[in-house]
C-alpha atoms as a PDB file:
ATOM      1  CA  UNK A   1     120.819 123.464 135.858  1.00  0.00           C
ATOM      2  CA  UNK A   2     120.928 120.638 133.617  1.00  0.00           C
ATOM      3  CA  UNK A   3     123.011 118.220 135.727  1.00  0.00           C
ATOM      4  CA  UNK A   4     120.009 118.491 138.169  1.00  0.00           C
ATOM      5  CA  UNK A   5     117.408 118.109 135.908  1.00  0.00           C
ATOM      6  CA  UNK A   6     119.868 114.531 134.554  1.00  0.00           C
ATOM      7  CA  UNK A   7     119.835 113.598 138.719  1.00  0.00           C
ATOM      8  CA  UNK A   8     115.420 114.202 138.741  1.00  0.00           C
ATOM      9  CA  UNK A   9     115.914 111.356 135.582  1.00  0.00           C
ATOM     10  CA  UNK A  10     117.602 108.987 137.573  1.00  0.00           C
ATOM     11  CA  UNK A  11     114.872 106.159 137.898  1.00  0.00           C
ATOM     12  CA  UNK A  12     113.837 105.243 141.871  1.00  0.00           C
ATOM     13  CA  UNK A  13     114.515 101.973 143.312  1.00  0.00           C
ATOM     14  CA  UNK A  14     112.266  99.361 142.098  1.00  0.00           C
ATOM     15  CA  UNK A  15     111.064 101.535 138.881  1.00  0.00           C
ATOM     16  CA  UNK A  16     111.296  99.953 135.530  1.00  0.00           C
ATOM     17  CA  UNK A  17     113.345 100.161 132.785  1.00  0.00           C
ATOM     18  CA  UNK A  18     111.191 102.933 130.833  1.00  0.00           C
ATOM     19  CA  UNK A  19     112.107 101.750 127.610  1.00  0.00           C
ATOM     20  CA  UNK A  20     112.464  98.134 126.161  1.00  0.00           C
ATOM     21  CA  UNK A  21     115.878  96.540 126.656  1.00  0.00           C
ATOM     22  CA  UNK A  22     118.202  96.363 123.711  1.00  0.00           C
ATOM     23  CA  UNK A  23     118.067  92.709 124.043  1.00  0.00           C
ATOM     24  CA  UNK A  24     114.445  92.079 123.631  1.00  0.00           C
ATOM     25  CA  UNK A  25     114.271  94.551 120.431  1.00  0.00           C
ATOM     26  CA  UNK A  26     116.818  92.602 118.951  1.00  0.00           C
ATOM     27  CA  UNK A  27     115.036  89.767 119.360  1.00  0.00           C
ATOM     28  CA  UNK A  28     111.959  91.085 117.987  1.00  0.00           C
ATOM     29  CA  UNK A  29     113.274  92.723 115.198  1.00  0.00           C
ATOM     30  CA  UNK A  30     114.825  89.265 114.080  1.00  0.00           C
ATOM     31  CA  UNK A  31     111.490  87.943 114.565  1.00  0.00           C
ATOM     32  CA  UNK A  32     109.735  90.663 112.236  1.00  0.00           C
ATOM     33  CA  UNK A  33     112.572  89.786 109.215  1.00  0.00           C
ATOM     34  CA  UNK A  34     112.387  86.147 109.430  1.00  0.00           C
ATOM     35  CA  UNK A  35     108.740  86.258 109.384  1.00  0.00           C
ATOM     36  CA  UNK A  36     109.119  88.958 105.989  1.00  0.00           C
ATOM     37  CA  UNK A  37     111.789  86.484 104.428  1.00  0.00           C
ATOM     38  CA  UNK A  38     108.826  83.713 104.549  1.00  0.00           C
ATOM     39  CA  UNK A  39     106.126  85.685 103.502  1.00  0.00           C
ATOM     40  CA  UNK A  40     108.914  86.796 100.349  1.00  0.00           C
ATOM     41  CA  UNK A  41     109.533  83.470  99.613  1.00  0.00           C
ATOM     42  CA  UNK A  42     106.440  81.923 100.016  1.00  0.00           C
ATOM     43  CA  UNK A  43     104.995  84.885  97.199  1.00  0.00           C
ATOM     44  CA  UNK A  44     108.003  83.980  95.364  1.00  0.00           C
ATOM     45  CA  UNK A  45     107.047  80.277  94.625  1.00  0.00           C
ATOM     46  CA  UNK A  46     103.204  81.259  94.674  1.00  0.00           C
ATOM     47  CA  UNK A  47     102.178  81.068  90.707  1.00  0.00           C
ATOM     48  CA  UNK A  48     100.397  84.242  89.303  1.00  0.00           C
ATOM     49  CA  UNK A  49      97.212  81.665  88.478  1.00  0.00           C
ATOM     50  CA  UNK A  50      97.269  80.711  92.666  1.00  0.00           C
ATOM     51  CA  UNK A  51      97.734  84.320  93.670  1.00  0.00           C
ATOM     52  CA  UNK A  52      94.669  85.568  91.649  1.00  0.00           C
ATOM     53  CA  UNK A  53      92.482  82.617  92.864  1.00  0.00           C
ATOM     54  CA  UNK A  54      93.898  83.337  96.624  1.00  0.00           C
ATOM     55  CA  UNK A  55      92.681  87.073  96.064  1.00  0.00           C
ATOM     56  CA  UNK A  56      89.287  85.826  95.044  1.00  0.00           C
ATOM     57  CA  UNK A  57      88.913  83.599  98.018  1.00  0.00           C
ATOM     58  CA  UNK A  58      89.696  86.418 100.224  1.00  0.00           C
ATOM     59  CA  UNK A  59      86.960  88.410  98.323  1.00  0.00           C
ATOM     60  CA  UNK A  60      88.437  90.844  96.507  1.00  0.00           C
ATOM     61  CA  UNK A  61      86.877  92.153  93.447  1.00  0.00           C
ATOM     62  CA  UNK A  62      87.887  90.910  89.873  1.00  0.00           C
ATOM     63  CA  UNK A  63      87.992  94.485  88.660  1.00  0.00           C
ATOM     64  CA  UNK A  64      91.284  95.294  91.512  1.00  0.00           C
ATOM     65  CA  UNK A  65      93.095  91.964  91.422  1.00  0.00           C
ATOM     66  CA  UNK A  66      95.403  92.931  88.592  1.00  0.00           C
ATOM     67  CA  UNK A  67      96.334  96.455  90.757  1.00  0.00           C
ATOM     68  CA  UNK A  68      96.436  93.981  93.861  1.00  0.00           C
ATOM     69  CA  UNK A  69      99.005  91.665  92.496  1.00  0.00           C
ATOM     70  CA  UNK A  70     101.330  94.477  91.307  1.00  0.00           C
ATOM     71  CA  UNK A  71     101.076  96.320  94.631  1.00  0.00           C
ATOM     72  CA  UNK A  72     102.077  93.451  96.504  1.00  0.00           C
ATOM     73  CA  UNK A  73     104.810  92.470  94.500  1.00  0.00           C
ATOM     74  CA  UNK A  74     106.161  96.489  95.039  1.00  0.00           C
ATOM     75  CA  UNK A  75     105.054  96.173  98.851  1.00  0.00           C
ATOM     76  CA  UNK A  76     106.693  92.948  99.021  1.00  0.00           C
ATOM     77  CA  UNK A  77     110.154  94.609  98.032  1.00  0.00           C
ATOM     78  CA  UNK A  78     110.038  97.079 100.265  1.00  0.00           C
ATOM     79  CA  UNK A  79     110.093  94.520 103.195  1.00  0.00           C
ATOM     80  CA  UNK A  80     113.813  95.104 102.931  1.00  0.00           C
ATOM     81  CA  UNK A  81     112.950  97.845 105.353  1.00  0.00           C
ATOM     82  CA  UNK A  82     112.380  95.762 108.049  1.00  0.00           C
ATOM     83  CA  UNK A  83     116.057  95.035 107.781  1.00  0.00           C
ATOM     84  CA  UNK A  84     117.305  98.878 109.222  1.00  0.00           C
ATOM     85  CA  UNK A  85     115.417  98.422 112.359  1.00  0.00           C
ATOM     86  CA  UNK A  86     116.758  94.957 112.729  1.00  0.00           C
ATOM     87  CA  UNK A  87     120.159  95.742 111.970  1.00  0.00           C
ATOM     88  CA  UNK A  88     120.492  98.614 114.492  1.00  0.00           C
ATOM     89  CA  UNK A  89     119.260  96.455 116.962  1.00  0.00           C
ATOM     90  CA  UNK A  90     121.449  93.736 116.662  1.00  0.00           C
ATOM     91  CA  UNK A  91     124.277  96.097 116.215  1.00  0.00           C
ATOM     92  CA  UNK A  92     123.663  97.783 119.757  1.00  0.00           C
ATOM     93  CA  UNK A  93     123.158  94.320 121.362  1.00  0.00           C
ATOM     94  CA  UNK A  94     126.834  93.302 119.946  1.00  0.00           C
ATOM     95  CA  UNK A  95     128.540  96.378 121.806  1.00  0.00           C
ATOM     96  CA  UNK A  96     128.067  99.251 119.299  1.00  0.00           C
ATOM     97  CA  UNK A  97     127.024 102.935 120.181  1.00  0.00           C
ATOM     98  CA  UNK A  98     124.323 104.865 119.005  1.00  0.00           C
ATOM     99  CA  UNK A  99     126.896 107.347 117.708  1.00  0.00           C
ATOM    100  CA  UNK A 100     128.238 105.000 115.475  1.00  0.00           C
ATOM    101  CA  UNK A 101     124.656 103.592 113.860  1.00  0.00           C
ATOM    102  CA  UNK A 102     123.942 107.077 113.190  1.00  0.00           C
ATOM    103  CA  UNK A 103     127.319 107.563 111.392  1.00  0.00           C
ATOM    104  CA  UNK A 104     126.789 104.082 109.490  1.00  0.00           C
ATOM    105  CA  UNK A 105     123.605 105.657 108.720  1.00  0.00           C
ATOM    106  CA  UNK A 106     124.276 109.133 107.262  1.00  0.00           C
ATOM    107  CA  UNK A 107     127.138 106.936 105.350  1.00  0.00           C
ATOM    108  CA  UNK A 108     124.934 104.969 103.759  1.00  0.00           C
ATOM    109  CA  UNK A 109     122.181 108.177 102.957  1.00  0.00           C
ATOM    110  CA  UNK A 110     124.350 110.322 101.059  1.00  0.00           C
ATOM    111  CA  UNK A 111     125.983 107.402  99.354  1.00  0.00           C
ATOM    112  CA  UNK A 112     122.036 106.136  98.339  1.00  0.00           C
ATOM    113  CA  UNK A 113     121.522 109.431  97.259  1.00  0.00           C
ATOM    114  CA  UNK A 114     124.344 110.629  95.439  1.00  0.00           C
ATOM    115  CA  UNK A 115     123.639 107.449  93.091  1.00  0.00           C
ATOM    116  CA  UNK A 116     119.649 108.270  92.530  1.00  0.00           C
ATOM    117  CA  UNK A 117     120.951 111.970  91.826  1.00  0.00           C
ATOM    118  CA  UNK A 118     123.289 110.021  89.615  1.00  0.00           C
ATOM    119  CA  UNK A 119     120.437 108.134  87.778  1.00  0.00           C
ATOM    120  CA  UNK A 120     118.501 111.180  87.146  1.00  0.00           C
ATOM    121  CA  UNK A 121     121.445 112.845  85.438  1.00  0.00           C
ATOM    122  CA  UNK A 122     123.598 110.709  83.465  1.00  0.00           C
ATOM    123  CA  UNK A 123     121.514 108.764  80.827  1.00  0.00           C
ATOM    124  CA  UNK A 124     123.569 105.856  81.054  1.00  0.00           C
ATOM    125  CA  UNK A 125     123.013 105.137  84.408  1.00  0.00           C
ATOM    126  CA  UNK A 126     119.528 105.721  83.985  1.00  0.00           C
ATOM    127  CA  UNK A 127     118.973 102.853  81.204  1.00  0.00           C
ATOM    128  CA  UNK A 128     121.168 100.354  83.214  1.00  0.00           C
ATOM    129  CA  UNK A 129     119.859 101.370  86.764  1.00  0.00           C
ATOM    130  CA  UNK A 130     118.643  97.778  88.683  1.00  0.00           C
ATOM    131  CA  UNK A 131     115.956  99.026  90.183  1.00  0.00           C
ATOM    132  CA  UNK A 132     114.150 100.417  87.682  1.00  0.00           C
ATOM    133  CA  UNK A 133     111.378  97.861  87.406  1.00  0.00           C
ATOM    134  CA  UNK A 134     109.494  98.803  90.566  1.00  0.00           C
ATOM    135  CA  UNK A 135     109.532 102.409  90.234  1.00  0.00           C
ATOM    136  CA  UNK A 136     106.543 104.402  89.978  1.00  0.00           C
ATOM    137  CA  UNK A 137     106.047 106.577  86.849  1.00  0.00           C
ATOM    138  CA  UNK A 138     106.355 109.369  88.790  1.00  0.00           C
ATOM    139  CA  UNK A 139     109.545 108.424  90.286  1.00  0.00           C
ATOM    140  CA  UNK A 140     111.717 107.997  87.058  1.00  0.00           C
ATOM    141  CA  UNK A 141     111.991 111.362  86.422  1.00  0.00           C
ATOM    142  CA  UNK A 142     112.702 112.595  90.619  1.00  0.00           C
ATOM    143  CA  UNK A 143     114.239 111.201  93.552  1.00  0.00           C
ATOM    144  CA  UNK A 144     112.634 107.686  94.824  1.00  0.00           C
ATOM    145  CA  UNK A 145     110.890 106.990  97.208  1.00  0.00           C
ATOM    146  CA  UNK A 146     113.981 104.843  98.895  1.00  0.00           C
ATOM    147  CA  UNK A 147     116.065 108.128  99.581  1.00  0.00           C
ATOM    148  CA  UNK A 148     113.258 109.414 101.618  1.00  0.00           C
ATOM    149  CA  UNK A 149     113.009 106.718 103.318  1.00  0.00           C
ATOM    150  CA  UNK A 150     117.074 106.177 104.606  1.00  0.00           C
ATOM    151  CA  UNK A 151     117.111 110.020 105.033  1.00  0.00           C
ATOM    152  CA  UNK A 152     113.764 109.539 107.220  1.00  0.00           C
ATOM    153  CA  UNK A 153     115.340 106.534 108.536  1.00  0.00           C
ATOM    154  CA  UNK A 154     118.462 108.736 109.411  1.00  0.00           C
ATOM    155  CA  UNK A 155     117.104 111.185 111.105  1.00  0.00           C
ATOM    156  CA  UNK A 156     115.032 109.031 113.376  1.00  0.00           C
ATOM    157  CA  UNK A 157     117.736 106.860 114.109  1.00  0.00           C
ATOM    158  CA  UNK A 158     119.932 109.269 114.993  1.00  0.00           C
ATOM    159  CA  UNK A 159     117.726 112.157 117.319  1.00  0.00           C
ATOM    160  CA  UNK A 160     115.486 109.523 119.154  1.00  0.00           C
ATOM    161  CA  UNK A 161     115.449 106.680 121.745  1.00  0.00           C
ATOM    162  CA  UNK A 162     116.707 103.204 119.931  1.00  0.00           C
ATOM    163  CA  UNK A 163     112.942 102.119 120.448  1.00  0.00           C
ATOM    164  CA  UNK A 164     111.325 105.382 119.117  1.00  0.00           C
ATOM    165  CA  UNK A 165     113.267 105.314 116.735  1.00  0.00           C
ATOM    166  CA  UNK A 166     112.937 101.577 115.613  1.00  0.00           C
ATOM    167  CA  UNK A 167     108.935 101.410 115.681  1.00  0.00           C
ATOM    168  CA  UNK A 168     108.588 104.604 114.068  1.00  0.00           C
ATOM    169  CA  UNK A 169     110.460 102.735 110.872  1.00  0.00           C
ATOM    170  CA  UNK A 170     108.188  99.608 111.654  1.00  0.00           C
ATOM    171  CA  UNK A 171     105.087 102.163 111.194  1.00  0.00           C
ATOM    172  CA  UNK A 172     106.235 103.054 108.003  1.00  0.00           C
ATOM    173  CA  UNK A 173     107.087 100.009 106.850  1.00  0.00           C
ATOM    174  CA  UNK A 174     104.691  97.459 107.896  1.00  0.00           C
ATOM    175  CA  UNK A 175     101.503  99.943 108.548  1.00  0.00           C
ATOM    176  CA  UNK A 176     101.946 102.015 104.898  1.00  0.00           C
ATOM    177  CA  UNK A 177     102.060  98.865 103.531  1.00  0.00           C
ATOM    178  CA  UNK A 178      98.921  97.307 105.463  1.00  0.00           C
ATOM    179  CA  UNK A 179      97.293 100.755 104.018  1.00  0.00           C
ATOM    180  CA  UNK A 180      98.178  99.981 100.495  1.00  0.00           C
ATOM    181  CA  UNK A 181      97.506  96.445 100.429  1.00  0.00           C
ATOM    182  CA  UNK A 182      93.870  96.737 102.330  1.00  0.00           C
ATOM    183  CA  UNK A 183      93.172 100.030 100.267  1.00  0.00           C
ATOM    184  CA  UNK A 184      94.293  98.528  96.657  1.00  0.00           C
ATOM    185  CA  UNK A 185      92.074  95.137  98.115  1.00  0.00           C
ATOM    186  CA  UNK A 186      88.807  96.575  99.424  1.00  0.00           C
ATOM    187  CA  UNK A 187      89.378 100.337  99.614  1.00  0.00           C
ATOM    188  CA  UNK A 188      85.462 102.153  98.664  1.00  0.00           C
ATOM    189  CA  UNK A 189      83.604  98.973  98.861  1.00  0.00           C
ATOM    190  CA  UNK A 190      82.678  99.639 102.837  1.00  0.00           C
ATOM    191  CA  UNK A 191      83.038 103.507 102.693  1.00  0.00           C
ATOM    192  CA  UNK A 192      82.867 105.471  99.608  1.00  0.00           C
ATOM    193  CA  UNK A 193      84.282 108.702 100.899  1.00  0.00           C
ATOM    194  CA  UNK A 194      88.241 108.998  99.870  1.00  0.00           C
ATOM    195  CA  UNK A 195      90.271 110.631 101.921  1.00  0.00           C
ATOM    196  CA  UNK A 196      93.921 112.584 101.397  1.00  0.00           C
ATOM    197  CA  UNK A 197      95.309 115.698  99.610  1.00  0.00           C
ATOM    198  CA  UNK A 198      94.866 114.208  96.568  1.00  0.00           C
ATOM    199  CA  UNK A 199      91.473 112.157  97.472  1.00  0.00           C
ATOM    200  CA  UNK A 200      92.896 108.848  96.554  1.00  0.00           C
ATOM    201  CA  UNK A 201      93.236 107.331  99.429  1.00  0.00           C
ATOM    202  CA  UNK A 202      90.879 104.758 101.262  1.00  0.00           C
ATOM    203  CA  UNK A 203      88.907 105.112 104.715  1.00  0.00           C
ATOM    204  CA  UNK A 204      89.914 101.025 104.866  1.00  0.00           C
ATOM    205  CA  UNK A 205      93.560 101.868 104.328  1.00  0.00           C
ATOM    206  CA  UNK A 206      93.742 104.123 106.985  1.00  0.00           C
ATOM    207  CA  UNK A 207      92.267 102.113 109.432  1.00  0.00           C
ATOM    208  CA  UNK A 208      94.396  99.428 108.308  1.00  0.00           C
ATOM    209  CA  UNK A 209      97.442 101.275 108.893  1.00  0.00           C
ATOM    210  CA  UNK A 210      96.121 102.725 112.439  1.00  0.00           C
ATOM    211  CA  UNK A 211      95.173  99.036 113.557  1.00  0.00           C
ATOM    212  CA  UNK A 212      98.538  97.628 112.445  1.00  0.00           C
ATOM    213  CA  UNK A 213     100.226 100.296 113.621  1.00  0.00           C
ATOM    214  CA  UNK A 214      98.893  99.823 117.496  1.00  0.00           C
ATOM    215  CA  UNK A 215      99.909  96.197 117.222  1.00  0.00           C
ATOM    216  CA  UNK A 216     103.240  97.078 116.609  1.00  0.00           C
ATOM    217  CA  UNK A 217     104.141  99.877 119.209  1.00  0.00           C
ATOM    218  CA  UNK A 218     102.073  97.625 121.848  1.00  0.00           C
ATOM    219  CA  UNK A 219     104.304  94.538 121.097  1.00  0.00           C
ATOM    220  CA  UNK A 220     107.195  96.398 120.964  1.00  0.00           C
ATOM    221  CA  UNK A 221     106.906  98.540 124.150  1.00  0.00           C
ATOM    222  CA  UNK A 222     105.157  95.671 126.173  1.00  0.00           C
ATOM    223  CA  UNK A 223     107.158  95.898 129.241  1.00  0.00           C
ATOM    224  CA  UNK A 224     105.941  99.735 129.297  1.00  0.00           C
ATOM    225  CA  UNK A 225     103.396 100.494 131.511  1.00  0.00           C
ATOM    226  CA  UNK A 226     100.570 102.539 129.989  1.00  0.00           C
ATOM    227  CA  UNK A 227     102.088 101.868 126.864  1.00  0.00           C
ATOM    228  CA  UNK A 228      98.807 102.017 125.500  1.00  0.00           C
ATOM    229  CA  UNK A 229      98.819 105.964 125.519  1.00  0.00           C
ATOM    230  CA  UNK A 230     102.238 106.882 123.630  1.00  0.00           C
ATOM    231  CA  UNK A 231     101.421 103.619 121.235  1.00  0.00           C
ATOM    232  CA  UNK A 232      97.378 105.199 120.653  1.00  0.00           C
ATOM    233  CA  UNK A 233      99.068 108.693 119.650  1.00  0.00           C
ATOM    234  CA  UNK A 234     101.971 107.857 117.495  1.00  0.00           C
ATOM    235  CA  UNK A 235      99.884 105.550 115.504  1.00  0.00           C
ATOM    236  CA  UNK A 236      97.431 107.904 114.989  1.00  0.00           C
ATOM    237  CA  UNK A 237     100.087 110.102 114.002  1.00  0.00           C
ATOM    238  CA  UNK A 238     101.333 108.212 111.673  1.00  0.00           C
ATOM    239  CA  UNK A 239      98.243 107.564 110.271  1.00  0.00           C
ATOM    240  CA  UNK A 240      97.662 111.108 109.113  1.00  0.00           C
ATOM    241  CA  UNK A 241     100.904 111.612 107.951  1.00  0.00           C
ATOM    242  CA  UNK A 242     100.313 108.953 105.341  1.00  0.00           C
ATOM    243  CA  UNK A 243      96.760 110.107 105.128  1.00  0.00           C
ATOM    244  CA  UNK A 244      97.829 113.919 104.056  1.00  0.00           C
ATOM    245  CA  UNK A 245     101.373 114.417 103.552  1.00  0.00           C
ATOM    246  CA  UNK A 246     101.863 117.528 105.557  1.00  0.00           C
ATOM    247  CA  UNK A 247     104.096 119.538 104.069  1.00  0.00           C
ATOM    248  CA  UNK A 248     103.947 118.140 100.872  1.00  0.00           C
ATOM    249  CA  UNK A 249     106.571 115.929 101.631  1.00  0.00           C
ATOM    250  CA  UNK A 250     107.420 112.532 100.774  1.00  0.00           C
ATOM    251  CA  UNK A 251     105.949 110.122 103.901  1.00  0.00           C
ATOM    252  CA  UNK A 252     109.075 108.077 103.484  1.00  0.00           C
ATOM    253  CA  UNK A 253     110.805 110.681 105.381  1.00  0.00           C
ATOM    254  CA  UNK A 254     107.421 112.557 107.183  1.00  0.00           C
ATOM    255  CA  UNK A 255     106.438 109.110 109.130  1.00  0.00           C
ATOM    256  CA  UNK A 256     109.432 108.225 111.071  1.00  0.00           C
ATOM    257  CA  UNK A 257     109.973 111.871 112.230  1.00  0.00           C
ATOM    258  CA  UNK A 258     106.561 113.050 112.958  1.00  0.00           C
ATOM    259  CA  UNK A 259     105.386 109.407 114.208  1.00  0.00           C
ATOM    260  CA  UNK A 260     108.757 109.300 116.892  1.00  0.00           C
ATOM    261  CA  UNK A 261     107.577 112.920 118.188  1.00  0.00           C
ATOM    262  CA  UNK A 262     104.546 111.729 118.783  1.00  0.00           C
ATOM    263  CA  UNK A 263     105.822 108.793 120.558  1.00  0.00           C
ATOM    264  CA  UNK A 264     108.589 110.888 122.439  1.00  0.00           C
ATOM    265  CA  UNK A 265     106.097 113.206 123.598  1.00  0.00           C
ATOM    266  CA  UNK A 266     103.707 110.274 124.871  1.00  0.00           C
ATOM    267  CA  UNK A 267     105.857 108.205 126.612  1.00  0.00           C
ATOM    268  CA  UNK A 268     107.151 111.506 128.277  1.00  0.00           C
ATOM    269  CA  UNK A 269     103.461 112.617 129.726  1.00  0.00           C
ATOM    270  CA  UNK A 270     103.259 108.058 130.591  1.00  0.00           C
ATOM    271  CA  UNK A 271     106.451 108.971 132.672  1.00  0.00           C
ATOM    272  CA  UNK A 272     105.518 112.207 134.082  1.00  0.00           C
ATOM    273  CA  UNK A 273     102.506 111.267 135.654  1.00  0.00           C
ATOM    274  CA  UNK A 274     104.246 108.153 137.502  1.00  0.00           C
ATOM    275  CA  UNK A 275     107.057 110.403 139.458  1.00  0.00           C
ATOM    276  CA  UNK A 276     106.877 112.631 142.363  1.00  0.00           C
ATOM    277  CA  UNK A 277     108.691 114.758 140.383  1.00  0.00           C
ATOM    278  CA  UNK A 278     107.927 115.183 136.955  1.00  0.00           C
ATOM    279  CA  UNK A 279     110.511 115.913 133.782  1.00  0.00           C
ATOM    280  CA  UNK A 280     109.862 119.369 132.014  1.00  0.00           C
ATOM    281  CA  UNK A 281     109.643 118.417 128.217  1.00  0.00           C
ATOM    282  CA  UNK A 282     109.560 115.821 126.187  1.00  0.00           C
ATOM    283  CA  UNK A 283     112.892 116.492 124.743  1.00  0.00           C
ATOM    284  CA  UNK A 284     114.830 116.334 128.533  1.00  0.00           C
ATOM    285  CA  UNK A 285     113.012 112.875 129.027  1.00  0.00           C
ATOM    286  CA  UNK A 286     114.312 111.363 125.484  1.00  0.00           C
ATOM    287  CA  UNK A 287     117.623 113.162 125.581  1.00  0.00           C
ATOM    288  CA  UNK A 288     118.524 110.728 128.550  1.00  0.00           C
ATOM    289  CA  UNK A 289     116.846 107.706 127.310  1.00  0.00           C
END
């Protein structure tokens, strides 16, 4: 029965924590948003003349600079996502359940969402809406891309691990916008071939993305033995997700899901193979971490 199964989870004397401690992904979310805020700020008092001369030096050509610039001042916004992960964290290391973030959360999406619906249907709030500035063209007229996001957000948050959950949201943050930035920059001028349903998207991106998004899930889960394995598959994971949007839907909210099942399942096998007696399923193995 089940409350067997929950006694074959109980970790053996001497094994390690699993997962990282809330502690030290508080800390390292912190970390991740004061590093953002300087990055903002420096790009804040950087003049348009110095950015354009620092995108030559780094040897990008004259033709993508102006695209460059305007993608990093979009990517440079959405850094505010840094501040979910960090704000979970620091909200479970001051005493607060997981029940609760995942209430504050689901708060919070249908309150984002009722006011995009909102802006798409009254004309009035649609003229005077503050964020209309860095929307895409294709996003006046539908849903943005930031109620995919706190609905992907959302859902991580509140069906996986803390630390799933957490790096997943740091994948789609930090690695889509490693994929922009280093596909807008340099994307075709190594490999020609594009990539994606639509066949816009870069070879460089991608491997941006994958490459960032390893750093990431290794740093985070460094107290994890093998962590290489779950880390490997959930950034490749991620990395198609963005690549294709299965589904045909939004990666905003495809990347945390798909990217924490990936992770789920691979710290599960990581687990499995280091006990006598190994869990049956993923979903047992994250349902009591």
């Amino acid at each position: 029965d089940y409350s067997a199964m929950e006694d074959q989870l109980e970790p053996d004397e001497g094994e390690e924590n699993p997962l990282p401690s809330v502690g030290y992904l508080a800390a390292y979310m912190v970390l991740l948003v004061v590093c953002g805020l300087m990055y903002s700020a420096n790009m804040y008092v950087t003049s348009p003349a110095m950015r354009k001369q620092m995108m030559k030096d780094l040897g990008v050509k004259l033709g993508k600079i102006g695209k460059t610039l305007k993608e990093i001042e979009r990517k440079t916004f959405h850094l505010c996502g840094l501040l979910v992960p960090m704000i979970h964290a620091l909200l479970l290391r001051w005493g607060f359940t997981s029940w609760f973030c995942s209430k504050l959360c689901w708060t919070l999406t249908v309150t984002g969402w009722t006011v995009d619906l909102l802006r798409l249907t009254v004309p009035l709030v649609k003229r005077n809406f503050p964020l209309n500035p860095i929307l895409r063209e294709k996003e006046k007229n539908q849903l943005s891309g930031a109620c995919y996001f706190s609905l992907g957000c959302t859902l991580a948050i509140s069906f996986f691990p803390p630390a799933v959950a957490m790096t997943s949201i740091l994948f789609l943050v930090l690695g889509d916008m490693s994929a922009a930035l280093i596909g807008r920059s340099f994307g075709g001028d190594v490999v020609v071939v594009k990539l994606g349903r639509e066949g816009k998207k870069s070879v460089e991106g991608s491997i941006a993305m994958f490459v960032t998004c390893c750093i990431l899930g290794a740093t985070v889960f460094s107290t994890v033995h093998l962590r290489e394995y779950p880390v490997v598959v959930g950034a490749f994971v991620a990395t198609l997700t963005e690549l294709f949007e299965p589904f045909g839907l939004n990666d905003n909210l495809t990347i945390p899901l798909l990217s924490s099942l990936a992770l789920t399942w691979g710290l599960a096998r990581v687990h499995n193979c280091e006990r006598e007696n190994p869990v049956t399923g993923a979903l047992l193995w994250y349902s009591h971490h």
